[in-house]
PDB file of N, CA and C in Angstrom:
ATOM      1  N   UNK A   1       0.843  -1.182   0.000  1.00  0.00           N
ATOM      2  CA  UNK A   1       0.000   0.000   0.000  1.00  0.00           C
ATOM      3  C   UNK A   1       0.883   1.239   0.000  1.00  0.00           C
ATOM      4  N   UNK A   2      -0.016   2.464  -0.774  1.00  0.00           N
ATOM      5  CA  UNK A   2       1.551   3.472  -0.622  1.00  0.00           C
ATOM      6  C   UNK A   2       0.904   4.548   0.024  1.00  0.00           C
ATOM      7  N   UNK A   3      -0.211   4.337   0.819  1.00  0.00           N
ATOM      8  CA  UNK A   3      -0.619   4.778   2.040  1.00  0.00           C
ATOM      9  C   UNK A   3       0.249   5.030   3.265  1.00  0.00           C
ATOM     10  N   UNK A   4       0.965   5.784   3.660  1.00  0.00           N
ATOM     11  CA  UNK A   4       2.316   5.171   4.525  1.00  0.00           C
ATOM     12  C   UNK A   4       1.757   6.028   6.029  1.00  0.00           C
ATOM     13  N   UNK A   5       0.447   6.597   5.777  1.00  0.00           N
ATOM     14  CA  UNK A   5       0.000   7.306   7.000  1.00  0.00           C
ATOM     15  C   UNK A   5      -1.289   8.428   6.945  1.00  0.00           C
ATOM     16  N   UNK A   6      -1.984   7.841   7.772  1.00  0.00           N
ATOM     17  CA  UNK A   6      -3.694   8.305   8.292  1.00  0.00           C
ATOM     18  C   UNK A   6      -3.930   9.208   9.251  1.00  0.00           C
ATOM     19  N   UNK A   7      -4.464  10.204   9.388  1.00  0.00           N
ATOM     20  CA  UNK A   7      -4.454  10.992  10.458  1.00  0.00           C
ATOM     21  C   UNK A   7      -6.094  11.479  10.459  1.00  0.00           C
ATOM     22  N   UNK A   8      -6.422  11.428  11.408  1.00  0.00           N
ATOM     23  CA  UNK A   8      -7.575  12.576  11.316  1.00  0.00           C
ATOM     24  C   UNK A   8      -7.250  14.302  12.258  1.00  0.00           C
ATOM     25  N   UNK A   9      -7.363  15.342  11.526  1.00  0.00           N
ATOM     26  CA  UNK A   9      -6.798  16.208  12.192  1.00  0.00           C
ATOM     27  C   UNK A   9      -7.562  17.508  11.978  1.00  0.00           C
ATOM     28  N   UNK A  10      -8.519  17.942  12.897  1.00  0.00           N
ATOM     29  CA  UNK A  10      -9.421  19.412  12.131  1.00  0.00           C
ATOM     30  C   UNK A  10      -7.976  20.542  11.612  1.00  0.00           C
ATOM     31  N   UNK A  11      -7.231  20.730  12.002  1.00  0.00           N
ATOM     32  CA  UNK A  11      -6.202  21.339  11.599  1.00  0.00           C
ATOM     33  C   UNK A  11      -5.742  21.541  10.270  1.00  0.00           C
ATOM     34  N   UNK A  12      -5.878  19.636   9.729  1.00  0.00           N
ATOM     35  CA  UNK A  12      -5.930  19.484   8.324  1.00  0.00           C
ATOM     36  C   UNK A  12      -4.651  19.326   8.093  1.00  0.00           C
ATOM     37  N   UNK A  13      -4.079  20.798   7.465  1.00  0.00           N
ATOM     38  CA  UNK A  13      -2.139  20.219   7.542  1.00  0.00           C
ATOM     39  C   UNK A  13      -1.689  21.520   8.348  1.00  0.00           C
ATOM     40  N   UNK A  14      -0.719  21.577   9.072  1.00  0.00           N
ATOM     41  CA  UNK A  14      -0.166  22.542   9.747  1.00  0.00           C
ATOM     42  C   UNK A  14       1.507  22.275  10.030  1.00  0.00           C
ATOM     43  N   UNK A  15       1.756  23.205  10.630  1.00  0.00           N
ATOM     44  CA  UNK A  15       4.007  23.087  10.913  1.00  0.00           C
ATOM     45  C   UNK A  15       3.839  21.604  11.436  1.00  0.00           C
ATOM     46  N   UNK A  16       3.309  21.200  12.974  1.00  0.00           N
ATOM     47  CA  UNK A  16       3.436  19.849  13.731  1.00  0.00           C
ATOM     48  C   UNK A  16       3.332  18.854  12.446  1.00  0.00           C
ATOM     49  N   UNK A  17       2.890  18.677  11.916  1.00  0.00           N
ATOM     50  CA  UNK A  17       2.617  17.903  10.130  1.00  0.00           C
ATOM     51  C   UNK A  17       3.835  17.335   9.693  1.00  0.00           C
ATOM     52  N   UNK A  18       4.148  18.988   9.493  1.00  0.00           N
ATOM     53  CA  UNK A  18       5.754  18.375   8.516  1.00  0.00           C
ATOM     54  C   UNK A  18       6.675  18.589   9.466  1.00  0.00           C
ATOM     55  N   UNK A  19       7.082  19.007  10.920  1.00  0.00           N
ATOM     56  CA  UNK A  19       8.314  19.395  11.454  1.00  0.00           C
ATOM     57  C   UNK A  19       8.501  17.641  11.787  1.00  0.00           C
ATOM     58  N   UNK A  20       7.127  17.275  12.589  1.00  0.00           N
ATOM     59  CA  UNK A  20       7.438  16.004  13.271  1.00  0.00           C
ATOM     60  C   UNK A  20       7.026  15.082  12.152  1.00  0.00           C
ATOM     61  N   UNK A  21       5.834  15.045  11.557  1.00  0.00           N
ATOM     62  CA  UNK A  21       5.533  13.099  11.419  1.00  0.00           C
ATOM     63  C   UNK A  21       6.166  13.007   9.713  1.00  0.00           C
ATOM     64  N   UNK A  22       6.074  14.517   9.125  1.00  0.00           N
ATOM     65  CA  UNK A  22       7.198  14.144   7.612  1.00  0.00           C
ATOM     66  C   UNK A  22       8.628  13.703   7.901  1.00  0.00           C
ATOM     67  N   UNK A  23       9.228  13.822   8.931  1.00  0.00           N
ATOM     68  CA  UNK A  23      10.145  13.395   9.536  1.00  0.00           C
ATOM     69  C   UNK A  23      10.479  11.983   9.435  1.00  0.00           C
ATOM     70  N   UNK A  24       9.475  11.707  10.761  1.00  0.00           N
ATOM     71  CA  UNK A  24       9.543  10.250  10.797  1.00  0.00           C
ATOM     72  C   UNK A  24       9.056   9.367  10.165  1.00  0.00           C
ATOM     73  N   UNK A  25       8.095   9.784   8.820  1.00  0.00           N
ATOM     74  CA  UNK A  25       7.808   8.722   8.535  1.00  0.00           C
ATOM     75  C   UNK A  25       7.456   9.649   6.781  1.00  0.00           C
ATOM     76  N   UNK A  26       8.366   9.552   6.098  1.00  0.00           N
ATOM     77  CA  UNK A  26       9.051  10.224   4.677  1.00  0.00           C
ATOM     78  C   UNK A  26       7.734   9.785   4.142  1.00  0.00           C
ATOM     79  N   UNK A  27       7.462  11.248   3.272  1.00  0.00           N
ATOM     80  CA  UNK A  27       6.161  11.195   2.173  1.00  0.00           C
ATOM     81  C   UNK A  27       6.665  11.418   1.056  1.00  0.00           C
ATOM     82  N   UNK A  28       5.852  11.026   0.112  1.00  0.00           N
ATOM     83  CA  UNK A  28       6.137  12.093  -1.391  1.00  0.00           C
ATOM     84  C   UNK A  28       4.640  13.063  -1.696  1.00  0.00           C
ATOM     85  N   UNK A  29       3.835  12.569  -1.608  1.00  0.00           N
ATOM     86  CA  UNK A  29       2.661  13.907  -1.323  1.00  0.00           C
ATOM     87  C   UNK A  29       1.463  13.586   0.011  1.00  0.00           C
ATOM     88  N   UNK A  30       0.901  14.640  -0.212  1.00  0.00           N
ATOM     89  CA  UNK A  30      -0.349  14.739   1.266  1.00  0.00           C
ATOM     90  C   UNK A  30      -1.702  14.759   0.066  1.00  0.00           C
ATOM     91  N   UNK A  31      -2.294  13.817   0.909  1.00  0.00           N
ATOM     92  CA  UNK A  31      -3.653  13.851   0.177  1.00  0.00           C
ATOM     93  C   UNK A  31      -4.345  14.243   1.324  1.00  0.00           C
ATOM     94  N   UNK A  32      -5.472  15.451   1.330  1.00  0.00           N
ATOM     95  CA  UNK A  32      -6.230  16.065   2.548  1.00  0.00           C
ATOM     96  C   UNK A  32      -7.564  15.869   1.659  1.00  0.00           C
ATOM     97  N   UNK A  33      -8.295  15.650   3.008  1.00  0.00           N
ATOM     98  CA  UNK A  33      -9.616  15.447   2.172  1.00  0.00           C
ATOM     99  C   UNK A  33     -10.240  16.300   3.352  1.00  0.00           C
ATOM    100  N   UNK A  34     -11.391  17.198   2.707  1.00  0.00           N
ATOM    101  CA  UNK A  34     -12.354  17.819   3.349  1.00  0.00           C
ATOM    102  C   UNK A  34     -13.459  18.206   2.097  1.00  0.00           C
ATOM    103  N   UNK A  35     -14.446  18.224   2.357  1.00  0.00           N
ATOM    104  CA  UNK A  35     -15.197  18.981   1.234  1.00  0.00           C
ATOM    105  C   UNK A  35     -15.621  20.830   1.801  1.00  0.00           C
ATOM    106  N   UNK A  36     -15.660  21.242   2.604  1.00  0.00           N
ATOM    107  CA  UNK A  36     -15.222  22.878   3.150  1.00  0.00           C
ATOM    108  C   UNK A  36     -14.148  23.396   2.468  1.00  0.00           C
ATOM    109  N   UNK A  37     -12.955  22.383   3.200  1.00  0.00           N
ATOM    110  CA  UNK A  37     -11.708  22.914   2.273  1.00  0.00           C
ATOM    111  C   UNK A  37     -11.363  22.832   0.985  1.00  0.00           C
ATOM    112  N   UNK A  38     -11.813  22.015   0.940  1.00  0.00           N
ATOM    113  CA  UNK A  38     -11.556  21.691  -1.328  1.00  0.00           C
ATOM    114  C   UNK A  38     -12.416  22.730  -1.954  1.00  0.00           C
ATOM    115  N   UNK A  39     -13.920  22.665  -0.888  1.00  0.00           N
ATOM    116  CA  UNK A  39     -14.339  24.232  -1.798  1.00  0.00           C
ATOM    117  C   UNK A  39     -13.897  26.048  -1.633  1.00  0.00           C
ATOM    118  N   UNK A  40     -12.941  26.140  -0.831  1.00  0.00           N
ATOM    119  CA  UNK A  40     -12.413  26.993  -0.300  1.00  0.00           C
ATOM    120  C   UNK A  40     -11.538  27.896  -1.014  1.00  0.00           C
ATOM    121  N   UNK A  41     -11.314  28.444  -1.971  1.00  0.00           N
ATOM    122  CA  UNK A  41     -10.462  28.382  -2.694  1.00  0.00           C
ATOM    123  C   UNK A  41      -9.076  29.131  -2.166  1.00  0.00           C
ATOM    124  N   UNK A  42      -9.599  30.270  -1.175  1.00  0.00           N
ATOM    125  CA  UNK A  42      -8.334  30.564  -0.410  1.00  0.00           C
ATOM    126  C   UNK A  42      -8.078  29.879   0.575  1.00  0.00           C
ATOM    127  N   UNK A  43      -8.649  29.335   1.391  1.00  0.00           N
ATOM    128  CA  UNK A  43      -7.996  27.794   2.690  1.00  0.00           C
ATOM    129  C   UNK A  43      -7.662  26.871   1.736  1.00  0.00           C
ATOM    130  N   UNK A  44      -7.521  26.546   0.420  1.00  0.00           N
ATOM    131  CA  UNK A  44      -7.094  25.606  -0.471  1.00  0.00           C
ATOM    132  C   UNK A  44      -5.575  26.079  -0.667  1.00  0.00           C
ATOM    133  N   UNK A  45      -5.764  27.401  -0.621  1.00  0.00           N
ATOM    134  CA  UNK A  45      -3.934  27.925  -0.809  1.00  0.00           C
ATOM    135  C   UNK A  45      -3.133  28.007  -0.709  1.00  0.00           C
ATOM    136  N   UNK A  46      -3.678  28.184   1.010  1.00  0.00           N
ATOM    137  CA  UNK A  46      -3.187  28.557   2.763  1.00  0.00           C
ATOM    138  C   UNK A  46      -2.300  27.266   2.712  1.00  0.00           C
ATOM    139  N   UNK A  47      -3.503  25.979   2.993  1.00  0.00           N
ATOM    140  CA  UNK A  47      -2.996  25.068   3.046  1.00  0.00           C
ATOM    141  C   UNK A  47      -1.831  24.210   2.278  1.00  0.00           C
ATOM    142  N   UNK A  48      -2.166  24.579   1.183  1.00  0.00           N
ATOM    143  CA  UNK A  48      -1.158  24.119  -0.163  1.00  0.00           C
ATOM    144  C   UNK A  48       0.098  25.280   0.427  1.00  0.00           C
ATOM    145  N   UNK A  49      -0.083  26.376   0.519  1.00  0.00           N
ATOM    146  CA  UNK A  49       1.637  26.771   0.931  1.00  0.00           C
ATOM    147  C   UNK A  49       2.317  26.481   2.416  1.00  0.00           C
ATOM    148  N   UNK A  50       1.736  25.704   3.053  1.00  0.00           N
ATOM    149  CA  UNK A  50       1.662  25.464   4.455  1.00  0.00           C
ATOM    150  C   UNK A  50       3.097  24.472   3.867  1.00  0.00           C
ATOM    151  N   UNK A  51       3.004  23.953   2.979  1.00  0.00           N
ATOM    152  CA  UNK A  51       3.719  22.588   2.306  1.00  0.00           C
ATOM    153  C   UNK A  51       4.446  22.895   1.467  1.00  0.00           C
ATOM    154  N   UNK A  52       6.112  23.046   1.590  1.00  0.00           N
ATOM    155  CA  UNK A  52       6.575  23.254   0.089  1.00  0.00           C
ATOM    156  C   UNK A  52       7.865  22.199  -0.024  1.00  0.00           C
ATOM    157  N   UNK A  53       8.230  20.991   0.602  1.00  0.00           N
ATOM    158  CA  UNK A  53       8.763  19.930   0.626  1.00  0.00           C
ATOM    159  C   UNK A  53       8.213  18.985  -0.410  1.00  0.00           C
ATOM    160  N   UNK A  54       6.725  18.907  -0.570  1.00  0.00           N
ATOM    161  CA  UNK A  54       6.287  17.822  -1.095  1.00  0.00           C
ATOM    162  C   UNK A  54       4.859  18.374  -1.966  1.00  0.00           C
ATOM    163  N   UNK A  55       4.233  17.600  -2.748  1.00  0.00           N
ATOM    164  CA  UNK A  55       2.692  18.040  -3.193  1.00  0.00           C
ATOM    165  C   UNK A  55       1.721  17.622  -2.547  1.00  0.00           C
ATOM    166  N   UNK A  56       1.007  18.533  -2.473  1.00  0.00           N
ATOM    167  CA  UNK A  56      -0.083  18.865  -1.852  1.00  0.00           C
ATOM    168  C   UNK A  56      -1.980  18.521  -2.742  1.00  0.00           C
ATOM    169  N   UNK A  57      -2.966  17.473  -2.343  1.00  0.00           N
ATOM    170  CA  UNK A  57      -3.756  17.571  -3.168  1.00  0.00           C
ATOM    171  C   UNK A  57      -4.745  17.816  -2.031  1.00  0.00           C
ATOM    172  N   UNK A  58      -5.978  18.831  -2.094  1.00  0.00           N
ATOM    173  CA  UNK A  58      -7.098  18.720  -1.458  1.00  0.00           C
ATOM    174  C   UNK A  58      -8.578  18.060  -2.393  1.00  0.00           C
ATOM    175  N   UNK A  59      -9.037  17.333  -1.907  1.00  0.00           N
ATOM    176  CA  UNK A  59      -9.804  17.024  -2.386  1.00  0.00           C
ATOM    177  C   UNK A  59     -11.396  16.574  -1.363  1.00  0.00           C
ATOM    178  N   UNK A  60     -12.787  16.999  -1.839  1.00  0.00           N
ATOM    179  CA  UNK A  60     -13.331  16.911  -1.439  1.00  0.00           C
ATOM    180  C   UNK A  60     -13.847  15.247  -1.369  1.00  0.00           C
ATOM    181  N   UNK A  61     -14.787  14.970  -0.258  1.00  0.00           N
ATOM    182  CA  UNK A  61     -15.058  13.691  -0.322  1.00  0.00           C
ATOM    183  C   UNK A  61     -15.202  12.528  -1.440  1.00  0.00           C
ATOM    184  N   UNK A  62     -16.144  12.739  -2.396  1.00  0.00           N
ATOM    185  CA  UNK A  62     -16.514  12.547  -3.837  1.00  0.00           C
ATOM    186  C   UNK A  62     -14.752  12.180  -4.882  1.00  0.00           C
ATOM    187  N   UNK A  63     -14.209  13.505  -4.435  1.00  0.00           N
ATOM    188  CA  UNK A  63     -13.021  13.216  -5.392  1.00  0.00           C
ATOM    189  C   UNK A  63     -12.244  12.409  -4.825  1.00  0.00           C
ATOM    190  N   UNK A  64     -11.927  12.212  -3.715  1.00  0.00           N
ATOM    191  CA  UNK A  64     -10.874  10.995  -3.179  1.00  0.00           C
ATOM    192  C   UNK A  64     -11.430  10.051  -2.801  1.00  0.00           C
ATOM    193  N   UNK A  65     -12.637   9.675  -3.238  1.00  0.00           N
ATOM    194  CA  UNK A  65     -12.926   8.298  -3.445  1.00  0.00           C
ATOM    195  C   UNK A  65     -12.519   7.858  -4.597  1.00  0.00           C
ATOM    196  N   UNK A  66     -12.670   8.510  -5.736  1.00  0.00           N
ATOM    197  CA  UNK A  66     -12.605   8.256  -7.285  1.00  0.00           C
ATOM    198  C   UNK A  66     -10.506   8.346  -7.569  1.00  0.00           C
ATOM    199  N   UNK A  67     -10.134   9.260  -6.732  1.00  0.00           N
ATOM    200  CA  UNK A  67      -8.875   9.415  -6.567  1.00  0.00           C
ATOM    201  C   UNK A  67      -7.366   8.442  -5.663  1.00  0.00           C
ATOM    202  N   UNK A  68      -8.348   7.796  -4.809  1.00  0.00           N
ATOM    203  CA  UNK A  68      -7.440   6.993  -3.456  1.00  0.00           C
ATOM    204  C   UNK A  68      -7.193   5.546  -4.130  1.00  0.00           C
ATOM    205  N   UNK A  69      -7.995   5.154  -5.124  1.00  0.00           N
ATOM    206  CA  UNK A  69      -7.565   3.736  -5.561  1.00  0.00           C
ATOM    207  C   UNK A  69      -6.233   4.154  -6.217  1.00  0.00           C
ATOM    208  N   UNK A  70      -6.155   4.797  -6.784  1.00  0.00           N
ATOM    209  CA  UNK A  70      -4.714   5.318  -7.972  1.00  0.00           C
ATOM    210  C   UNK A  70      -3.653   5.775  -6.845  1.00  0.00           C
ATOM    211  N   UNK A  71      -3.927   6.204  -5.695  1.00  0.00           N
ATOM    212  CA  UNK A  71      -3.039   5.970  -4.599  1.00  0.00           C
ATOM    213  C   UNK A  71      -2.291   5.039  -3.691  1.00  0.00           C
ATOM    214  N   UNK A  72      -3.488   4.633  -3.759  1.00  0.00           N
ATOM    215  CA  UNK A  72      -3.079   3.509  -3.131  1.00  0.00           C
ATOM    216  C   UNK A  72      -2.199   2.087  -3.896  1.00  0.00           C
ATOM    217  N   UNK A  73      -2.509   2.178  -5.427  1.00  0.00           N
ATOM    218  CA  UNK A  73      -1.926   1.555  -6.478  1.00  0.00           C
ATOM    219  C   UNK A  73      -0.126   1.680  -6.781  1.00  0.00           C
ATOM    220  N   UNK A  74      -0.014   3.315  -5.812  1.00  0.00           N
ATOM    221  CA  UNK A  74       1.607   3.617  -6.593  1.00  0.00           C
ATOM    222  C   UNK A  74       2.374   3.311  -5.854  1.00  0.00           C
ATOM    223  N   UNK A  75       3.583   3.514  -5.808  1.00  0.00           N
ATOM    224  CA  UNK A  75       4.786   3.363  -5.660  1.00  0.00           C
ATOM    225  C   UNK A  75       4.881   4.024  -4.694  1.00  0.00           C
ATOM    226  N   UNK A  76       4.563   5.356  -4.579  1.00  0.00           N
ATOM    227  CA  UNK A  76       4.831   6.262  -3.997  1.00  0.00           C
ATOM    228  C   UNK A  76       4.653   6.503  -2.495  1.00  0.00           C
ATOM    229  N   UNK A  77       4.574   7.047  -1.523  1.00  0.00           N
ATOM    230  CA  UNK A  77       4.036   6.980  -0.116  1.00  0.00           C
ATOM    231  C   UNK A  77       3.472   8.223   0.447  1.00  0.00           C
ATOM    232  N   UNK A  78       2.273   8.345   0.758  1.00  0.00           N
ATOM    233  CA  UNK A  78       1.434   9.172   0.864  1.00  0.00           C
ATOM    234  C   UNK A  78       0.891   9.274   2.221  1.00  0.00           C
ATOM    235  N   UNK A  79       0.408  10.512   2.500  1.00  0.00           N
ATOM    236  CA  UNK A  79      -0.123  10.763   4.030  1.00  0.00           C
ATOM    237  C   UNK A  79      -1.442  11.097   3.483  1.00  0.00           C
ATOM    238  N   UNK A  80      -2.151  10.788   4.109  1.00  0.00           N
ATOM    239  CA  UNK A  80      -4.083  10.851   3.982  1.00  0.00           C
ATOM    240  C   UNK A  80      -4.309  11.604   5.258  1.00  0.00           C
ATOM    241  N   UNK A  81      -5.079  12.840   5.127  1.00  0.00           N
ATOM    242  CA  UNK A  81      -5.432  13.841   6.088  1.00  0.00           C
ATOM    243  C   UNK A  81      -6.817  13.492   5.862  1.00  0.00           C
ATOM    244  N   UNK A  82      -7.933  13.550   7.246  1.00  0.00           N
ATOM    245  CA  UNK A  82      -9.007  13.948   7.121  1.00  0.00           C
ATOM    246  C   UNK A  82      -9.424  14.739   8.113  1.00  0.00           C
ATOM    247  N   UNK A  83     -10.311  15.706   7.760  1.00  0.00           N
ATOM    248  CA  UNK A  83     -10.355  16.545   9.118  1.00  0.00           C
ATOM    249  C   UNK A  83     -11.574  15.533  10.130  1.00  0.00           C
ATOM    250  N   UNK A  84     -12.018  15.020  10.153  1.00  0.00           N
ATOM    251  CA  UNK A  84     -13.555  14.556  10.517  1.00  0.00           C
ATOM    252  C   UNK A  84     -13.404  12.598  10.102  1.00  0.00           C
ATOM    253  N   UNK A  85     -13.383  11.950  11.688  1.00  0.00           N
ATOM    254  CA  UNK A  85     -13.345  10.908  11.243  1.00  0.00           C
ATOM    255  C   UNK A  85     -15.069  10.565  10.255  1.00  0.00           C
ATOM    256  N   UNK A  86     -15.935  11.473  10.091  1.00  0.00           N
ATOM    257  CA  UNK A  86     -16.970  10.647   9.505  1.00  0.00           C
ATOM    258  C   UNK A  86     -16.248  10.980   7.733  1.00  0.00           C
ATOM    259  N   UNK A  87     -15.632  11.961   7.437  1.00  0.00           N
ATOM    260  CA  UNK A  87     -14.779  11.797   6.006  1.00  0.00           C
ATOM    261  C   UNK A  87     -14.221  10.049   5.718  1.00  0.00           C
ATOM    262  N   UNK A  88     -13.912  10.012   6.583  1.00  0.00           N
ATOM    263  CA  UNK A  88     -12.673   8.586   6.346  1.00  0.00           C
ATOM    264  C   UNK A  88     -13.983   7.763   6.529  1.00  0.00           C
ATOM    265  N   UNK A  89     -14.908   7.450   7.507  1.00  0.00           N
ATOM    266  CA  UNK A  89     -16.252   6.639   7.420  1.00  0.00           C
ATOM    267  C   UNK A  89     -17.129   6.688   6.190  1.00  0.00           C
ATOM    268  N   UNK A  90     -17.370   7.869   5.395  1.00  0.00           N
ATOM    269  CA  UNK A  90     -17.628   8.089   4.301  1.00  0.00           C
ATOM    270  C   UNK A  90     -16.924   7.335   3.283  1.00  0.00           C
ATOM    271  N   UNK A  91     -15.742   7.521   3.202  1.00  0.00           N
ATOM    272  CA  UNK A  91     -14.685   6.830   2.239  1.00  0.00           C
ATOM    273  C   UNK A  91     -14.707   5.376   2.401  1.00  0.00           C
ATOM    274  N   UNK A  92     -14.458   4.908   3.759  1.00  0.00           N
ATOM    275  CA  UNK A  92     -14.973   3.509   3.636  1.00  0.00           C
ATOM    276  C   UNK A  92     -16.239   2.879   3.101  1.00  0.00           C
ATOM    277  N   UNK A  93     -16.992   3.634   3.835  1.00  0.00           N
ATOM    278  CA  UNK A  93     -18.288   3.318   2.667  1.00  0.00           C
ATOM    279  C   UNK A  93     -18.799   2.778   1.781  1.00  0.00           C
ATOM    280  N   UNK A  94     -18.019   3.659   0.793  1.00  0.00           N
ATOM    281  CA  UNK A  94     -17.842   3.870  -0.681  1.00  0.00           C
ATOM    282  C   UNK A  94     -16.709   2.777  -1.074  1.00  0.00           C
ATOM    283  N   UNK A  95     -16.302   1.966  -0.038  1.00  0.00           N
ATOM    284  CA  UNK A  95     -15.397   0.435  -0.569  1.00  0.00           C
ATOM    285  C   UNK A  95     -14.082   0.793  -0.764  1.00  0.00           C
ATOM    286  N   UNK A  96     -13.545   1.586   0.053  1.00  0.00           N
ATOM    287  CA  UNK A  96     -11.880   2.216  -0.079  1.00  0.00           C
ATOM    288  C   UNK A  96     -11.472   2.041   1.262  1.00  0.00           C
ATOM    289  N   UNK A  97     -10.357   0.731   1.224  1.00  0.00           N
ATOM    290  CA  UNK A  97     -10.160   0.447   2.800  1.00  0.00           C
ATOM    291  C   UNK A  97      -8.799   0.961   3.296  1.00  0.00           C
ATOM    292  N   UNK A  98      -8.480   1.884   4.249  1.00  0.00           N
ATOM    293  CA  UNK A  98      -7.440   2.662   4.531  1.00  0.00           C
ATOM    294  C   UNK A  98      -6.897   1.572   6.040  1.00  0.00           C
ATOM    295  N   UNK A  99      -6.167   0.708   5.614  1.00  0.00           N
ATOM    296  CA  UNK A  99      -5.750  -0.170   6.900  1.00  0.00           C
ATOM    297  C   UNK A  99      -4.321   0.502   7.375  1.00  0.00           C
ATOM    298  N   UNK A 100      -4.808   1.061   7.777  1.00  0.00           N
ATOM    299  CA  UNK A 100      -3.252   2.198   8.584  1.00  0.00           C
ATOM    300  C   UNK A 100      -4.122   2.198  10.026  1.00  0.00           C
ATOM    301  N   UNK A 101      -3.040   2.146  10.708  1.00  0.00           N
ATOM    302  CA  UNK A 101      -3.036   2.742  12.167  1.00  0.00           C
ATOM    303  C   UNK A 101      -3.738   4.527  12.313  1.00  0.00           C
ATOM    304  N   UNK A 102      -4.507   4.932  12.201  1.00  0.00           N
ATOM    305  CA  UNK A 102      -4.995   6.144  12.675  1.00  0.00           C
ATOM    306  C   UNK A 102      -4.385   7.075  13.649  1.00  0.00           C
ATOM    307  N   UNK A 103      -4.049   8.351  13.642  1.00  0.00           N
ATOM    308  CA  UNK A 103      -3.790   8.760  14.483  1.00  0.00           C
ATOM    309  C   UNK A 103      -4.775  10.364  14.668  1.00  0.00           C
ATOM    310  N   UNK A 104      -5.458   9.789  15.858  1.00  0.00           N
ATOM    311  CA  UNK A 104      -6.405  11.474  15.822  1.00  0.00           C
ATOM    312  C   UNK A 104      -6.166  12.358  17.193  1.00  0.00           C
ATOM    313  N   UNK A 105      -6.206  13.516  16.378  1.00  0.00           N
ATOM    314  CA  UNK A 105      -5.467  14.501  16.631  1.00  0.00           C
ATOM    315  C   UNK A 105      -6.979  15.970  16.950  1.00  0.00           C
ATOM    316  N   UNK A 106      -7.300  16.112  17.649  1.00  0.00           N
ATOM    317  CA  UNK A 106      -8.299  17.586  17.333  1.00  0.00           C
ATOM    318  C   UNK A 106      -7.847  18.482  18.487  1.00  0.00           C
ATOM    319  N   UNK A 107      -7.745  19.755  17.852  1.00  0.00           N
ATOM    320  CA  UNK A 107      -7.499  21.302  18.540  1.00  0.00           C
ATOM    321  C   UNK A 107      -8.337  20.714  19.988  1.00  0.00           C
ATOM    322  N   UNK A 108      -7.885  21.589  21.061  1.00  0.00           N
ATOM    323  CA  UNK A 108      -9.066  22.073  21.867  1.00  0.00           C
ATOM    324  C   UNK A 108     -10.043  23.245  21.718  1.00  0.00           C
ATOM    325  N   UNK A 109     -11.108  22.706  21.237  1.00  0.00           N
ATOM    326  CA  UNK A 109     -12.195  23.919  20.919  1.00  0.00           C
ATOM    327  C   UNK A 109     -13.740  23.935  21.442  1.00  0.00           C
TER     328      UNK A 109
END
């Protein structure tokens, strides 16, 4: 799988992101899924320059279902952001099984 890491995080992507877990555990892009943020077009930006080590895709629910099989297919090793574990419940759903260890993460708010 080139899934190499799951998070659920309302934060989405932020510094703690890439200082610590791009660190320890090497990506080649971030796939974030929110449908708020994918329609956002400036929190789409924010976030995308939050990241300039690696690529950055946001995509709303709908698209990374149609998008995560071709991920999960490559070579490559990828971090899967969701802000909202019902995103990732959604995605399962829809028959896309993310067998990674989870790690959730939410602000105090």
């Amino acid at each position: 799988m080139a899934i190499s890491f799951v998070r659920i995080d309302d934060r989405v992507i932020h510094g703690q992101l890439m200082t610590r877990w791009a660190k320890e555990l090497p990506c080649d892009g971030i796939v974030a899924i929110d449908d708020a943020v994918a329609a956002d077009p400036l929190l789409s930006q924010v976030m995308k320059g939050a990241v300039t080590d690696v690529k950055v895709w946001l995509f709303d629910t709908e698209t990374a279902v149609s998008k995560l099989p071709k991920v999960i297919a490559s070579d490559k090793k990828y971090f899967v952001i969701a802000k909202s574990p019902v995103t990732l419940r959604r995605i399962s759903e829809a028959g896309i099984s993310l067998r990674i260890l989870i790690k959730k993460s939410t602000s105090a708010r």
